[in-house]
C-alpha atoms as a PDB file:
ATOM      1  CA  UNK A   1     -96.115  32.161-104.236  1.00  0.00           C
ATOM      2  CA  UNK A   2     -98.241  29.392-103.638  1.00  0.00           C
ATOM      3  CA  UNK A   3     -96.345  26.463-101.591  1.00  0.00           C
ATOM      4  CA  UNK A   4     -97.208  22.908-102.422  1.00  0.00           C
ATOM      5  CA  UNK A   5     -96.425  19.991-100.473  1.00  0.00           C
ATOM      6  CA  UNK A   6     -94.073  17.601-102.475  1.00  0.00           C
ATOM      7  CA  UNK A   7     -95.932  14.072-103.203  1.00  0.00           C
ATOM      8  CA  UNK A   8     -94.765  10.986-100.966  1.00  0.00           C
ATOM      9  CA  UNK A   9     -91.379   8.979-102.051  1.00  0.00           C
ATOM     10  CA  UNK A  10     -92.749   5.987-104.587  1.00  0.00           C
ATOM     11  CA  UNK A  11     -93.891   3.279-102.646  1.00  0.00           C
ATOM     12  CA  UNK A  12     -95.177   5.843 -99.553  1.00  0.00           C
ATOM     13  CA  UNK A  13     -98.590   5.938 -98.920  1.00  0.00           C
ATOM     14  CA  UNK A  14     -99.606   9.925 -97.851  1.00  0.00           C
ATOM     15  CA  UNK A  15    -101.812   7.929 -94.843  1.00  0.00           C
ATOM     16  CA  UNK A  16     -98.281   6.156 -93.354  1.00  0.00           C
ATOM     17  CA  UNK A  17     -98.467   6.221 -89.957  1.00  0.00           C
ATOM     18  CA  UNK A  18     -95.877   8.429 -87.572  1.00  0.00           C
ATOM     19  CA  UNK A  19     -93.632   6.798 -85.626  1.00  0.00           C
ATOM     20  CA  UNK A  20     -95.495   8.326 -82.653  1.00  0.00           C
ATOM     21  CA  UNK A  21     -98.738   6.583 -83.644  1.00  0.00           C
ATOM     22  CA  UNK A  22     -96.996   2.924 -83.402  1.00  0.00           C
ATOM     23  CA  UNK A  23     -99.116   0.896 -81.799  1.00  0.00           C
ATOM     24  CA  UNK A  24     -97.601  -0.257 -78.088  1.00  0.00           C
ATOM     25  CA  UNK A  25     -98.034  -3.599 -76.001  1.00  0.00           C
ATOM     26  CA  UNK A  26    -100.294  -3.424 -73.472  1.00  0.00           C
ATOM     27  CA  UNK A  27     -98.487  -2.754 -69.718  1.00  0.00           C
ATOM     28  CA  UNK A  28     -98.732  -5.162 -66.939  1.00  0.00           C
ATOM     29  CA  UNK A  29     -99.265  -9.238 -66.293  1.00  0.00           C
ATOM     30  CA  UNK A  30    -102.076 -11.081 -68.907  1.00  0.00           C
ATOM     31  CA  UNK A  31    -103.551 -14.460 -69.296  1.00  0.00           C
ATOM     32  CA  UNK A  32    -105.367 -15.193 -72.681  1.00  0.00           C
ATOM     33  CA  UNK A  33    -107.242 -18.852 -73.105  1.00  0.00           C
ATOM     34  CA  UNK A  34    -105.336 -20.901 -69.809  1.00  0.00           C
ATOM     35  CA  UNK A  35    -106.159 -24.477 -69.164  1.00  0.00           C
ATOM     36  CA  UNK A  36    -104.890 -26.257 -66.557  1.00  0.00           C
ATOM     37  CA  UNK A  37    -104.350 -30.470 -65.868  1.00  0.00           C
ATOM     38  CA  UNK A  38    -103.629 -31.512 -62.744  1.00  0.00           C
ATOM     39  CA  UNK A  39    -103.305 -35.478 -63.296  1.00  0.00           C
ATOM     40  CA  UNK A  40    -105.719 -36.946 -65.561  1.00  0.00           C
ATOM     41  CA  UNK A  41    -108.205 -34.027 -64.459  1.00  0.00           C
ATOM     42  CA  UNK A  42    -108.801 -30.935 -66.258  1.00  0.00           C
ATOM     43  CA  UNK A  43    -108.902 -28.332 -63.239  1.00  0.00           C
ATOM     44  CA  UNK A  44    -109.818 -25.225 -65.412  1.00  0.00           C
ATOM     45  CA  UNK A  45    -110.450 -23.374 -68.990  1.00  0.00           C
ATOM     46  CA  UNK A  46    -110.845 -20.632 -71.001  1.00  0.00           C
ATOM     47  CA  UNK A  47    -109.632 -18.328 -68.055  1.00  0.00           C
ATOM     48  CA  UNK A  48    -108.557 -14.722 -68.511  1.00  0.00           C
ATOM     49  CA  UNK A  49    -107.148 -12.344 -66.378  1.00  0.00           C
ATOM     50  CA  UNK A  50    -105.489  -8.944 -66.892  1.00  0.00           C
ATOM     51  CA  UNK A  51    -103.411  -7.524 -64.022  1.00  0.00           C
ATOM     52  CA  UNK A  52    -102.172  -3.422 -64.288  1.00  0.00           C
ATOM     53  CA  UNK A  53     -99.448  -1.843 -62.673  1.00  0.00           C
ATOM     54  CA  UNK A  54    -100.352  -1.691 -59.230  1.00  0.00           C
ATOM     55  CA  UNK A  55    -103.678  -3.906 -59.607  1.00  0.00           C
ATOM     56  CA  UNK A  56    -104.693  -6.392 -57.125  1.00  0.00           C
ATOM     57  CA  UNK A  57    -106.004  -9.684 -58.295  1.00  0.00           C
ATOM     58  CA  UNK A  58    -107.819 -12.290 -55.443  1.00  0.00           C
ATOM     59  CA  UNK A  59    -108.361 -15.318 -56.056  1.00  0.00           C
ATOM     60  CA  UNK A  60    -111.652 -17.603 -54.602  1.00  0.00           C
ATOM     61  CA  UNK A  61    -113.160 -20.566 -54.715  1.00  0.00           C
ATOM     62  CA  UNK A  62    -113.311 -24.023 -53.023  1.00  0.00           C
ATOM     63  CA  UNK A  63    -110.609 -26.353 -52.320  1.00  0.00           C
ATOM     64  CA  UNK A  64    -109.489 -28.183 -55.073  1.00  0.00           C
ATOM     65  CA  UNK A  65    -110.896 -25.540 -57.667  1.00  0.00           C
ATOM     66  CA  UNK A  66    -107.424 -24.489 -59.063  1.00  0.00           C
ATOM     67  CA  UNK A  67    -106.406 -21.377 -56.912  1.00  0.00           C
ATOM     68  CA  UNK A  68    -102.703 -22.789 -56.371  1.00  0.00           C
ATOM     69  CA  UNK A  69    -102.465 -24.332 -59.711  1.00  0.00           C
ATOM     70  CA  UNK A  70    -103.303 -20.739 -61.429  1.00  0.00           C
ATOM     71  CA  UNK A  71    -100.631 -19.307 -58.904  1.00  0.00           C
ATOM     72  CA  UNK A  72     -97.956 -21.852 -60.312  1.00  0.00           C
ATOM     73  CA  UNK A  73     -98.842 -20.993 -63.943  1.00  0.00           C
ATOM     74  CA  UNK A  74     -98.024 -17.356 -63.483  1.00  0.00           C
ATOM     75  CA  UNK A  75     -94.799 -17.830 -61.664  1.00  0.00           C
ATOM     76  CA  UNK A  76     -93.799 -19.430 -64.020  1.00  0.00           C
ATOM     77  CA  UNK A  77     -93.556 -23.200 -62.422  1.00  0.00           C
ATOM     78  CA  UNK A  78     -95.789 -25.268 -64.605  1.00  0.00           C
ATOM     79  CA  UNK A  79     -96.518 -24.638 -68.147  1.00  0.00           C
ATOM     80  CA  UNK A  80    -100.423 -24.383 -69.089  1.00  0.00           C
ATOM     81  CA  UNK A  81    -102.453 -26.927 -70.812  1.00  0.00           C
ATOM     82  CA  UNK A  82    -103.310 -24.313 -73.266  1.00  0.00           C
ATOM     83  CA  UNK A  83    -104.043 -20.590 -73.551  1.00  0.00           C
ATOM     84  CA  UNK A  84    -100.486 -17.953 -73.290  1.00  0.00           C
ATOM     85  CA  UNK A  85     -98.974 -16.140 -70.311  1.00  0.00           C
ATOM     86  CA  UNK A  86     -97.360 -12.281 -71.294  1.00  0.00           C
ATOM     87  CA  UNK A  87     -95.697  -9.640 -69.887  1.00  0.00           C
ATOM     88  CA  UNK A  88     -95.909  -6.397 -71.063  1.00  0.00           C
ATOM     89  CA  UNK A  89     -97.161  -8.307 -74.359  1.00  0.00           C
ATOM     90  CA  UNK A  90     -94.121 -10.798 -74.607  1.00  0.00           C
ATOM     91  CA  UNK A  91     -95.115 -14.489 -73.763  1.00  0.00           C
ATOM     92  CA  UNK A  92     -93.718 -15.189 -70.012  1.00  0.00           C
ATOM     93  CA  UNK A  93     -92.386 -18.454 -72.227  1.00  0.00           C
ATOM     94  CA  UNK A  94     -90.099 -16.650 -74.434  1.00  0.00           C
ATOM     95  CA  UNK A  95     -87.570 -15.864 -71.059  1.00  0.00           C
ATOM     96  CA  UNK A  96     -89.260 -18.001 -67.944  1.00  0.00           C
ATOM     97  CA  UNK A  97     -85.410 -17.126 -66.105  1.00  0.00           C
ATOM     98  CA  UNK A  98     -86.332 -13.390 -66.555  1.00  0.00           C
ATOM     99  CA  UNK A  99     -90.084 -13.438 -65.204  1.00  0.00           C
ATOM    100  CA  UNK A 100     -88.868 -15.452 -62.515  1.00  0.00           C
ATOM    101  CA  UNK A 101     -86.642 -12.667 -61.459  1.00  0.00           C
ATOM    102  CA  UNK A 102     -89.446 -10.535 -61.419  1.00  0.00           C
ATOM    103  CA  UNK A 103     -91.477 -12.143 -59.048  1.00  0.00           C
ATOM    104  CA  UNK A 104     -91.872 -13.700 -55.689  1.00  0.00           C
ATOM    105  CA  UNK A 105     -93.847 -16.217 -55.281  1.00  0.00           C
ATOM    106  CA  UNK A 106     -94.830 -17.637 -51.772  1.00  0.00           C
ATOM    107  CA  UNK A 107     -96.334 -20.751 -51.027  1.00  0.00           C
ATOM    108  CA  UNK A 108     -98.105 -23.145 -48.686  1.00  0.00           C
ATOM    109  CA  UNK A 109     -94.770 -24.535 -47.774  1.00  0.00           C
ATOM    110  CA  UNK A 110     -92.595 -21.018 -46.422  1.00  0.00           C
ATOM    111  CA  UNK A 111     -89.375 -22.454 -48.337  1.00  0.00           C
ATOM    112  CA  UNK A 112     -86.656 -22.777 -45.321  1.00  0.00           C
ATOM    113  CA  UNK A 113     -84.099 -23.874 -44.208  1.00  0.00           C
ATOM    114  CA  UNK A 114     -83.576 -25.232 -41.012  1.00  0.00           C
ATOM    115  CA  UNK A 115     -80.121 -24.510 -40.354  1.00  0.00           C
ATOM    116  CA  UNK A 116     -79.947 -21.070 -41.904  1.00  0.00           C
ATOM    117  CA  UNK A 117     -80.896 -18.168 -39.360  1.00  0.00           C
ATOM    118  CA  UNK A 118     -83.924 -15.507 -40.960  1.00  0.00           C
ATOM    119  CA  UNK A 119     -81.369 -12.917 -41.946  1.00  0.00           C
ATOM    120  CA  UNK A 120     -79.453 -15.581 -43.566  1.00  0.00           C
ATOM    121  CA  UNK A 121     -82.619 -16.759 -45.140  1.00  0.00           C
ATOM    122  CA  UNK A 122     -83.308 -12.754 -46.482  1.00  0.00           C
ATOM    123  CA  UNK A 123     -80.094 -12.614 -47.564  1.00  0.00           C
ATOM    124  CA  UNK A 124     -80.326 -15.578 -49.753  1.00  0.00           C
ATOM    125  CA  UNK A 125     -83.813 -14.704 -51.391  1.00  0.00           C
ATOM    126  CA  UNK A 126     -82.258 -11.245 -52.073  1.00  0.00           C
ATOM    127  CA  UNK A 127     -79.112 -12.813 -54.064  1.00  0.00           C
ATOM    128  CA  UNK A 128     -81.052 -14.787 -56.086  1.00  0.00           C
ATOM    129  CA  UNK A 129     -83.075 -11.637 -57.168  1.00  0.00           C
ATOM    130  CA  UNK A 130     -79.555 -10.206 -57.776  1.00  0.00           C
ATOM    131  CA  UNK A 131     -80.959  -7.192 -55.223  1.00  0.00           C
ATOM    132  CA  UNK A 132     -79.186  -5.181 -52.432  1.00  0.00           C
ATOM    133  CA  UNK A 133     -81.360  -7.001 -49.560  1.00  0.00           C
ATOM    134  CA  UNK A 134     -82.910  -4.717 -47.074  1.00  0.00           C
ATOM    135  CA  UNK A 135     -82.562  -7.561 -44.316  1.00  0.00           C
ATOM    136  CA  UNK A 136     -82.848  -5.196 -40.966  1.00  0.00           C
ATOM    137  CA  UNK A 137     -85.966  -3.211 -42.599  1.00  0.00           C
ATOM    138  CA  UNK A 138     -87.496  -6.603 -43.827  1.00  0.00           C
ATOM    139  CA  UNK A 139     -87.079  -8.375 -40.142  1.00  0.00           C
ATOM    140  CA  UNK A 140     -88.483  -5.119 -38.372  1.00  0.00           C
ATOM    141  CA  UNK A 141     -91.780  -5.032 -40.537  1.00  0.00           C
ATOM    142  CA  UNK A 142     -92.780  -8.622 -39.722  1.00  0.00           C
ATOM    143  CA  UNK A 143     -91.041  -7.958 -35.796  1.00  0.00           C
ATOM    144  CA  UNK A 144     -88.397 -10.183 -36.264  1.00  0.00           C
ATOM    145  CA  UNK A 145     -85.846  -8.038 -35.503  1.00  0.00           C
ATOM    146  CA  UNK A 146     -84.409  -9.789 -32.472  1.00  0.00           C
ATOM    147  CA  UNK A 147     -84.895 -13.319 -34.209  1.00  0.00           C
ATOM    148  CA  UNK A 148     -82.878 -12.073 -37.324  1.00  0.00           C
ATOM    149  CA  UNK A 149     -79.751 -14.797 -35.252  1.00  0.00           C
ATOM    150  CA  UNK A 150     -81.976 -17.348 -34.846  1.00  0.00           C
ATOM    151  CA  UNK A 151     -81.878 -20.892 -36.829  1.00  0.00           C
ATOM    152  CA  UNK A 152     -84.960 -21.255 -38.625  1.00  0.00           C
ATOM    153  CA  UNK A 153     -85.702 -24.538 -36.863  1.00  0.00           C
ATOM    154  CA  UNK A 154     -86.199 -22.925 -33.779  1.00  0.00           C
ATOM    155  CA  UNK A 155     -88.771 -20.440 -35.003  1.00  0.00           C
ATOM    156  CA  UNK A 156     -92.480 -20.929 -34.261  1.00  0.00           C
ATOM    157  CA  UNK A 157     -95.161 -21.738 -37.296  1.00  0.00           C
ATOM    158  CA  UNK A 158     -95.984 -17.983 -37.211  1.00  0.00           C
ATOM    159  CA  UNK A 159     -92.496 -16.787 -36.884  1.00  0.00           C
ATOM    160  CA  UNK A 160     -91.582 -19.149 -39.741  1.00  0.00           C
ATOM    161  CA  UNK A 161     -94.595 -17.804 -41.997  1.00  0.00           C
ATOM    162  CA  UNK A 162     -93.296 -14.064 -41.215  1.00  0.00           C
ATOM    163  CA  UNK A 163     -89.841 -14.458 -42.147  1.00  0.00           C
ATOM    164  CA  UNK A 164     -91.627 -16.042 -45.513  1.00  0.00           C
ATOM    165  CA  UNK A 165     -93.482 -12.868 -45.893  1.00  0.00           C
ATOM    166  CA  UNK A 166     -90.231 -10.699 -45.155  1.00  0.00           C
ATOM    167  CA  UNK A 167     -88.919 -11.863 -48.471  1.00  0.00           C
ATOM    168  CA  UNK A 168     -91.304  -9.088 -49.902  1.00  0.00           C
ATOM    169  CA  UNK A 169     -89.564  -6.331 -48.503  1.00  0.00           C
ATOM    170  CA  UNK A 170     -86.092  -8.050 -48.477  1.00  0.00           C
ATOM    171  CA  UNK A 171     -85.720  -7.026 -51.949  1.00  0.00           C
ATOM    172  CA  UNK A 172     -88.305  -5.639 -54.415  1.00  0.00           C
ATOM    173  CA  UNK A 173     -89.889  -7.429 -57.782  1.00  0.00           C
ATOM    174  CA  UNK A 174     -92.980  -6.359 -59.338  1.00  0.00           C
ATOM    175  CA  UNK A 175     -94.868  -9.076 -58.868  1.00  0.00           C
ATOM    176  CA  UNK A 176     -96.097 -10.971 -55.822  1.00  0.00           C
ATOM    177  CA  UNK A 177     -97.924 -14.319 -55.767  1.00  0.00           C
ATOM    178  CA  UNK A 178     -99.195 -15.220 -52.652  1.00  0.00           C
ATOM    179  CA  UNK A 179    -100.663 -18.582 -51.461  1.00  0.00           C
ATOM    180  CA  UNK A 180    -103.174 -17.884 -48.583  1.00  0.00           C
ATOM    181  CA  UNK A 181    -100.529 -15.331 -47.421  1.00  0.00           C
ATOM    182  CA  UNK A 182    -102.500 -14.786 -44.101  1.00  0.00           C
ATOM    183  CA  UNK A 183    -102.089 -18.223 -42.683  1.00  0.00           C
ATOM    184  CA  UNK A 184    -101.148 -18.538 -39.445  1.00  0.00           C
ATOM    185  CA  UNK A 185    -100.947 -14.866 -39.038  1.00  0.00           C
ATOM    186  CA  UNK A 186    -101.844 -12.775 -35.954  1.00  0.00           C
ATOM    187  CA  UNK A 187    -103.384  -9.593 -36.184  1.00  0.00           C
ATOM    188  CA  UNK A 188    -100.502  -7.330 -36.059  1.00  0.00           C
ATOM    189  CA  UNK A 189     -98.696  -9.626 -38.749  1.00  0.00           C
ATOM    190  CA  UNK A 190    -101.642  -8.978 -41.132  1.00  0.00           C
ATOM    191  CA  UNK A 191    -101.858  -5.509 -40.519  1.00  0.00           C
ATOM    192  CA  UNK A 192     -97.857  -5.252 -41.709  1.00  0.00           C
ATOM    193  CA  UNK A 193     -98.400  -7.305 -44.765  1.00  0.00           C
ATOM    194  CA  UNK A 194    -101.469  -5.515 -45.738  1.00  0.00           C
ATOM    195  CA  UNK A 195     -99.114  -2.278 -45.137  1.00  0.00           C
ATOM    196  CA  UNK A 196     -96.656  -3.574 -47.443  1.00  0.00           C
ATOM    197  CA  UNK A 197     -99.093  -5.110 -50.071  1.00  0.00           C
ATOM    198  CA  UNK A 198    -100.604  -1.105 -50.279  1.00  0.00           C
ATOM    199  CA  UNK A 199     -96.997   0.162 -50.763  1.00  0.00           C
ATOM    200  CA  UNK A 200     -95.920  -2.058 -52.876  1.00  0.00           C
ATOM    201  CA  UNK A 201     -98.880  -0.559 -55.523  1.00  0.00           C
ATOM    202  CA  UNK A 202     -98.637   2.510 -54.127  1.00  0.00           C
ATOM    203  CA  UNK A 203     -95.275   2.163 -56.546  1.00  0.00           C
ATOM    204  CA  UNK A 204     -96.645   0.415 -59.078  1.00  0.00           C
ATOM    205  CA  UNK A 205     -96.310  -3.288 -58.207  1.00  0.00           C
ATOM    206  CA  UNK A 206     -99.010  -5.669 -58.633  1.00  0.00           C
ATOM    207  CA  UNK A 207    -100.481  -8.571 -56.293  1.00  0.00           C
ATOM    208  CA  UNK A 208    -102.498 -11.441 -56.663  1.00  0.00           C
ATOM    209  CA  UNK A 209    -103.435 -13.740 -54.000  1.00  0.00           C
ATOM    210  CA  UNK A 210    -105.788 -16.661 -53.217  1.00  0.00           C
ATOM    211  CA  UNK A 211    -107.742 -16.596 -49.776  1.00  0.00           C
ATOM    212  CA  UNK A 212    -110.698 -17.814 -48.438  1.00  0.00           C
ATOM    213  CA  UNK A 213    -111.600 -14.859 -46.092  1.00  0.00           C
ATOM    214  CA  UNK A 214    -112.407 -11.493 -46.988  1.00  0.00           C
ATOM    215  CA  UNK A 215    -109.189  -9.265 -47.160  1.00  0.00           C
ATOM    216  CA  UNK A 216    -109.180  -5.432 -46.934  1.00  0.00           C
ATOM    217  CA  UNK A 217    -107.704  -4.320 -50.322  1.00  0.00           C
ATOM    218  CA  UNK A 218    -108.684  -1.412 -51.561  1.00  0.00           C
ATOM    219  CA  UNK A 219    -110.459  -1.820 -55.389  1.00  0.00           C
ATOM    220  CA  UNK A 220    -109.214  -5.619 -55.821  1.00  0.00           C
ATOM    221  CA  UNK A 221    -110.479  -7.422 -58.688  1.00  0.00           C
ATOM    222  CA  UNK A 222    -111.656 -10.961 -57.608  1.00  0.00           C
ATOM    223  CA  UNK A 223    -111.604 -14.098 -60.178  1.00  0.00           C
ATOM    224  CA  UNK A 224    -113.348 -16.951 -58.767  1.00  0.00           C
ATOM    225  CA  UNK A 225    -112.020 -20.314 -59.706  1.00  0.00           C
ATOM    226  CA  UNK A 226    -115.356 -21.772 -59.864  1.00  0.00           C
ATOM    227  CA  UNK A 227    -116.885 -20.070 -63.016  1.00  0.00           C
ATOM    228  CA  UNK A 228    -113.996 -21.730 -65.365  1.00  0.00           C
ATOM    229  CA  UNK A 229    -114.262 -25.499 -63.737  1.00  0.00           C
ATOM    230  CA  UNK A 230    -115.172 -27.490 -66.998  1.00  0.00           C
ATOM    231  CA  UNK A 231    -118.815 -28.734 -67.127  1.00  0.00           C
ATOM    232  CA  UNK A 232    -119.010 -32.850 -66.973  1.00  0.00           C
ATOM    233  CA  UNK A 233    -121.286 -34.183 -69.433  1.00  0.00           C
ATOM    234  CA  UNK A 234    -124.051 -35.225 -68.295  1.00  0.00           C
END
């Protein structure tokens, strides 16, 4: 007997696709279209960027060019003048609360308080990630450990800058955003945040950081600033 396949319920196409052909979002940290004002001045355009699972972006160009500004739009702190922030395909708009939790994002400024000691600090920046802080591991990376009682105010500018940096280890999030992160740094300071910048994608968490020196990471992408500053008229 000759079996023949019954014809698709009415309204079925026979080309439907499967469930297992549904298209999926892309993975990882995109910019489509950003502008950015600062003022009355229109700092950049038409910028995209797409940042994978433990991708590295750097950031370059001169001062004044938009590096911080771009850093600010993907945490998450300023809204674009145009063009759409997503994660994992949803716009970073839709829940800025939950891709804040996702991210650390350090500054110029290292964000401390004076009268709070750096394990206090750690311990803070941990609860508001809602993470079990790893405070000893954090303050032994950056050799802190025997500062961990010490009131911020009495820390140096490079002891302040690595108890900043400890905030990456303190607890995890899957993105960092890092404002000339080696600032201030000595040599063994860099080497431990390079160290935890590799782990941290070794696992699948992506960087992106603006610098003005060259920086030993391993197949970085780099997006100058510079090609998207809008053209006066002549």
């Amino acid at each position: 007997m000759i079996r023949r396949d019954r014809p698709p319920p009415s309204g079925m196409s026979a080309l439907s696709p499967s469930r297992s052909s549904t298209v999926l979002p892309p993975r990882g940290f995109t910019g489509r279209g950003l502008a950015c004002r600062r003022g009355e001045r229109l700092v950049f355009r038409d910028l995209d960027f797409t940042l994978a699972p433990g991708a590295a972006l750097v950031l370059v160009g001169p001062n004044g060019s938009g590096k911080s500004s771009l850093l600010r739009l993907m945490a998450g702190l300023t809204p674009p003048e145009s063009g759409t922030l997503a994660w994992d395909g949803a716009a970073i708009a839709e829940d800025r609360a939950a891709h804040r939790a996702r991210l650390h994002f350090i500054g110029h400024q290292e964000a401390l308080k004076p009268a709070l000691t750096a394990a206090e600090t750690l311990h803070f920046w941990a609860g508001m990630h809602g993470r079990e802080p790893a405070v000893a591991a954090a303050l032994d990376r950056f050799r802190l450990g025997r500062l961990g009682d010490w009131p911020c105010r009495l820390l140096s500018a490079g002891q302040r800058r690595r108890v900043a940096l400890a905030r990456l280890v303190a607890s995890p999030a899957a993105l960092w955003l890092l404002d000339e992160p080696t600032t201030g740094l000595d040599a063994e300071a860099m080497a431990a945040l390079f160290a935890c910048i590799e782990a941290h994608r070794a696992g699948g968490g992506a960087v992106v950081l603006s610098t003005h020196a060259d920086l030993p990471l391993a197949d970085a992408a780099v997006l100058s600033l510079a090609d998207f500053t809008p053209q006066r008229a002549a």
